[in-house]
C-alpha atoms as a PDB file:
ATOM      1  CA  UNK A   1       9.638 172.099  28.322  1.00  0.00           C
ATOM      2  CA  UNK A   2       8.346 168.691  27.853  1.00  0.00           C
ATOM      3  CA  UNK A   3       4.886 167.987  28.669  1.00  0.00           C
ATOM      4  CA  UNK A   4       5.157 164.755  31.173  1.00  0.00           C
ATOM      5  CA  UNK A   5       8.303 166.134  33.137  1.00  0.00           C
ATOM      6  CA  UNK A   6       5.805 169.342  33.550  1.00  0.00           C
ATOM      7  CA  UNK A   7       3.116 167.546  34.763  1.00  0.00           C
ATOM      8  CA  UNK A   8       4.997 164.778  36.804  1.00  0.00           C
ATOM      9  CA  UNK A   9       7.029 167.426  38.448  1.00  0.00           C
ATOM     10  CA  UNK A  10       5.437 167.153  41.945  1.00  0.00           C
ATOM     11  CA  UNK A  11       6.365 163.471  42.200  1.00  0.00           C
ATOM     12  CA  UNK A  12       9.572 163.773  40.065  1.00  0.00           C
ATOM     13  CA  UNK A  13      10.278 166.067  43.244  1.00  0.00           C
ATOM     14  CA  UNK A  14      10.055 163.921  45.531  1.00  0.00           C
ATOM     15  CA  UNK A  15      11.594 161.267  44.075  1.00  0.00           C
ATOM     16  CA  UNK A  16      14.980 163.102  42.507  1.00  0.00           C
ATOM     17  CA  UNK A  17      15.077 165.162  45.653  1.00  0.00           C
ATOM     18  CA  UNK A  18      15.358 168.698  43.881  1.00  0.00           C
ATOM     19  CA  UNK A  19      12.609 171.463  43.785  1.00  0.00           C
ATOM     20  CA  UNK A  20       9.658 170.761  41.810  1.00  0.00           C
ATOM     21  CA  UNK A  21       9.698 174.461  40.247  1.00  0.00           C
ATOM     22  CA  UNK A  22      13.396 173.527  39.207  1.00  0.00           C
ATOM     23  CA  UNK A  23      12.739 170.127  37.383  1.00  0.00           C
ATOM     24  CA  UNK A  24       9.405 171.828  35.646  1.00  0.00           C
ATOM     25  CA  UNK A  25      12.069 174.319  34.156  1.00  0.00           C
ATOM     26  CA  UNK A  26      15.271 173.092  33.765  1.00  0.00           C
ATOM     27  CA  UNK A  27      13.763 169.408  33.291  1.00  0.00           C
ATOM     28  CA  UNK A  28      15.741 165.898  33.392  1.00  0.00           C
ATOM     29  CA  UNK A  29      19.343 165.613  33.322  1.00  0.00           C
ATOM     30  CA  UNK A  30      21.847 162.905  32.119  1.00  0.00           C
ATOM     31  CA  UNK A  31      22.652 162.818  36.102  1.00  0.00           C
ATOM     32  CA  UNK A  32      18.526 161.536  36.950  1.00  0.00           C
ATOM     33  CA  UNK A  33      19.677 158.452  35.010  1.00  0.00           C
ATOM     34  CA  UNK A  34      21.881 155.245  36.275  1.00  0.00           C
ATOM     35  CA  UNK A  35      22.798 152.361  34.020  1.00  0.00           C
ATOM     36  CA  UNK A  36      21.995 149.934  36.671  1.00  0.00           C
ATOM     37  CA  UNK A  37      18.425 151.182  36.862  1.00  0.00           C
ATOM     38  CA  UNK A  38      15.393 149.579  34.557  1.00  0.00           C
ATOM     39  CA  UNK A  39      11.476 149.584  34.542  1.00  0.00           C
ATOM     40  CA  UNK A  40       9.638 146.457  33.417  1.00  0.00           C
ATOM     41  CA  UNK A  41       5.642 146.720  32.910  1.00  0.00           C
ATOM     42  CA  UNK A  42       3.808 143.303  32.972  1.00  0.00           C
ATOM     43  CA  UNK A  43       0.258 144.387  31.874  1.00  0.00           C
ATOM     44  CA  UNK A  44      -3.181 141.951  32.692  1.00  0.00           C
ATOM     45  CA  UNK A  45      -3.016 140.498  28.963  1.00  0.00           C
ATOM     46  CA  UNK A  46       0.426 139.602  29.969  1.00  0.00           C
ATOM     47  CA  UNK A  47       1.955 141.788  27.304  1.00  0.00           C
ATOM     48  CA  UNK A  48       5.298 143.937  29.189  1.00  0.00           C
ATOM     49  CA  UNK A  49       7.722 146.539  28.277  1.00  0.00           C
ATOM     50  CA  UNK A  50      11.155 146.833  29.725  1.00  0.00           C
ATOM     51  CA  UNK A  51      13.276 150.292  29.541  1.00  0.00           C
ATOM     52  CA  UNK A  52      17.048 150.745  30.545  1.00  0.00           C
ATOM     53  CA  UNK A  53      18.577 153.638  31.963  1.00  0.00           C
ATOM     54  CA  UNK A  54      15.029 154.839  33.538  1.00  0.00           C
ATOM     55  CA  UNK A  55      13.123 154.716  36.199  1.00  0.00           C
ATOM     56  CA  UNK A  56       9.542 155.536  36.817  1.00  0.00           C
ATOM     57  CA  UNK A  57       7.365 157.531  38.939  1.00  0.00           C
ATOM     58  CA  UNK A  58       3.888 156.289  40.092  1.00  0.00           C
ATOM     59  CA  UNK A  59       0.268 158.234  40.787  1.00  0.00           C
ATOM     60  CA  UNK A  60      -2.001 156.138  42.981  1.00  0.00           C
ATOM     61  CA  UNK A  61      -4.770 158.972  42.830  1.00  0.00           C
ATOM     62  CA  UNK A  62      -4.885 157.989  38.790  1.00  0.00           C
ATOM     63  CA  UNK A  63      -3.747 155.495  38.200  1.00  0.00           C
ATOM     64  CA  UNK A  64      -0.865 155.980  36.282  1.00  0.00           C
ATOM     65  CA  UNK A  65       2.979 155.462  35.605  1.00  0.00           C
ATOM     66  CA  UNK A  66       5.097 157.219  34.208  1.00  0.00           C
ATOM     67  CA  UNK A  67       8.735 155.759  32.756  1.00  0.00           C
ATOM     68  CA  UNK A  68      11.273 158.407  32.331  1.00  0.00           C
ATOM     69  CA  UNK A  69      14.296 157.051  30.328  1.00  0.00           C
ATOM     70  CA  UNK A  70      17.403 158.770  28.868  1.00  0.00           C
ATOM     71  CA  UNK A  71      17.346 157.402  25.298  1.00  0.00           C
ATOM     72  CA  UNK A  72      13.849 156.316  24.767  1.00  0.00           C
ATOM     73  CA  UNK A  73      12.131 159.214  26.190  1.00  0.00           C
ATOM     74  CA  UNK A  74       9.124 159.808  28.564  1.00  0.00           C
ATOM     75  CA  UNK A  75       6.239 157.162  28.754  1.00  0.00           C
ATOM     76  CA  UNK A  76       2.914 157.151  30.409  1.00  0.00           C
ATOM     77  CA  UNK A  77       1.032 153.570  31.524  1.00  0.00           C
ATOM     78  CA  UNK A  78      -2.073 153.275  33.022  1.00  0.00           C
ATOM     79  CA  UNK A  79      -0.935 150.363  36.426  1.00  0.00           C
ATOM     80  CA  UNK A  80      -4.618 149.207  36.315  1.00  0.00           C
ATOM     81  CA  UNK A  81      -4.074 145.090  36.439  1.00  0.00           C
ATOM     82  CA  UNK A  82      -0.380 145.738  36.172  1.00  0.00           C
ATOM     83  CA  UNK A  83       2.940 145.165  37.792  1.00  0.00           C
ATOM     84  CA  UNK A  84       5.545 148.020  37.844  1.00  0.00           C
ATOM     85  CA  UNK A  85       8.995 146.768  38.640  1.00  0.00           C
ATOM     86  CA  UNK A  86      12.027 149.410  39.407  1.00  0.00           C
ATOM     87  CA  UNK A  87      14.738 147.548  39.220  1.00  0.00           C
ATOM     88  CA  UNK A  88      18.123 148.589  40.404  1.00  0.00           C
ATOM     89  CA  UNK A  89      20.718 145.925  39.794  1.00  0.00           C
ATOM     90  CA  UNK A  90      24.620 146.499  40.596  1.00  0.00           C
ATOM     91  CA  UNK A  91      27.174 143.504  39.190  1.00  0.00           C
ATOM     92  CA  UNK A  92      30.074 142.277  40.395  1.00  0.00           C
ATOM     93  CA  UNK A  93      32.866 140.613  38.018  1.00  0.00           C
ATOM     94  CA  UNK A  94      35.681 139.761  39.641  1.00  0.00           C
ATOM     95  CA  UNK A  95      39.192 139.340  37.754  1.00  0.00           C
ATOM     96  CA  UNK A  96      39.751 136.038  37.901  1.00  0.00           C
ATOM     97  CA  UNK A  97      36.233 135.324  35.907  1.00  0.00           C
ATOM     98  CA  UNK A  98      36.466 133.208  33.030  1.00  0.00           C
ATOM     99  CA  UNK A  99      33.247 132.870  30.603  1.00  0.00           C
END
């Protein structure tokens, strides 16, 4: 099983809202994932990453982030002097829209 979902799977727990024993083995599914979800990082040096399809998890005690994503894998950021945005964004087009 992959290393960060291991290690992450106390707080993946709590924020998927399945056991922790149960992500730890069976790990991440394509059903963790939403297309309206993204993570941006904005780091002190003001160098950022953005990820679709993800979402992240964050440890307080360490210090740490970590981005889970369903085509780009499983990152881990140290948040000192960052800014972790979850972003969840839902659209609207209605018929009648012209470009």
């Amino acid at each position: 099983m992959n290393e960060i979902v291991v290690s992450w799977s106390g707080l993946l727990s709590k924020k998927l809202g399945r056991p922790a024993e149960e992500i730890a083995e069976k790990g991440l599914s394509g059903y963790d994932f939403s297309p309206s979800k993204r993570v941006e990082i904005e780091f002190s040096d003001k160098s950022h990453c953005l990820f679709k399809y993800s979402f992240a998890v964050i440890n307080e005690q360490t210090r740490q982030v970590a981005v889970f994503t369903e085509h780009c894998g499983y990152h881990v950021y140290s948040t000192y002097g960052a800014v972790i945005k979850e972003i969840n964004e839902d659209i609207f087009v209605d018929d009648d829209y012209e470009p």
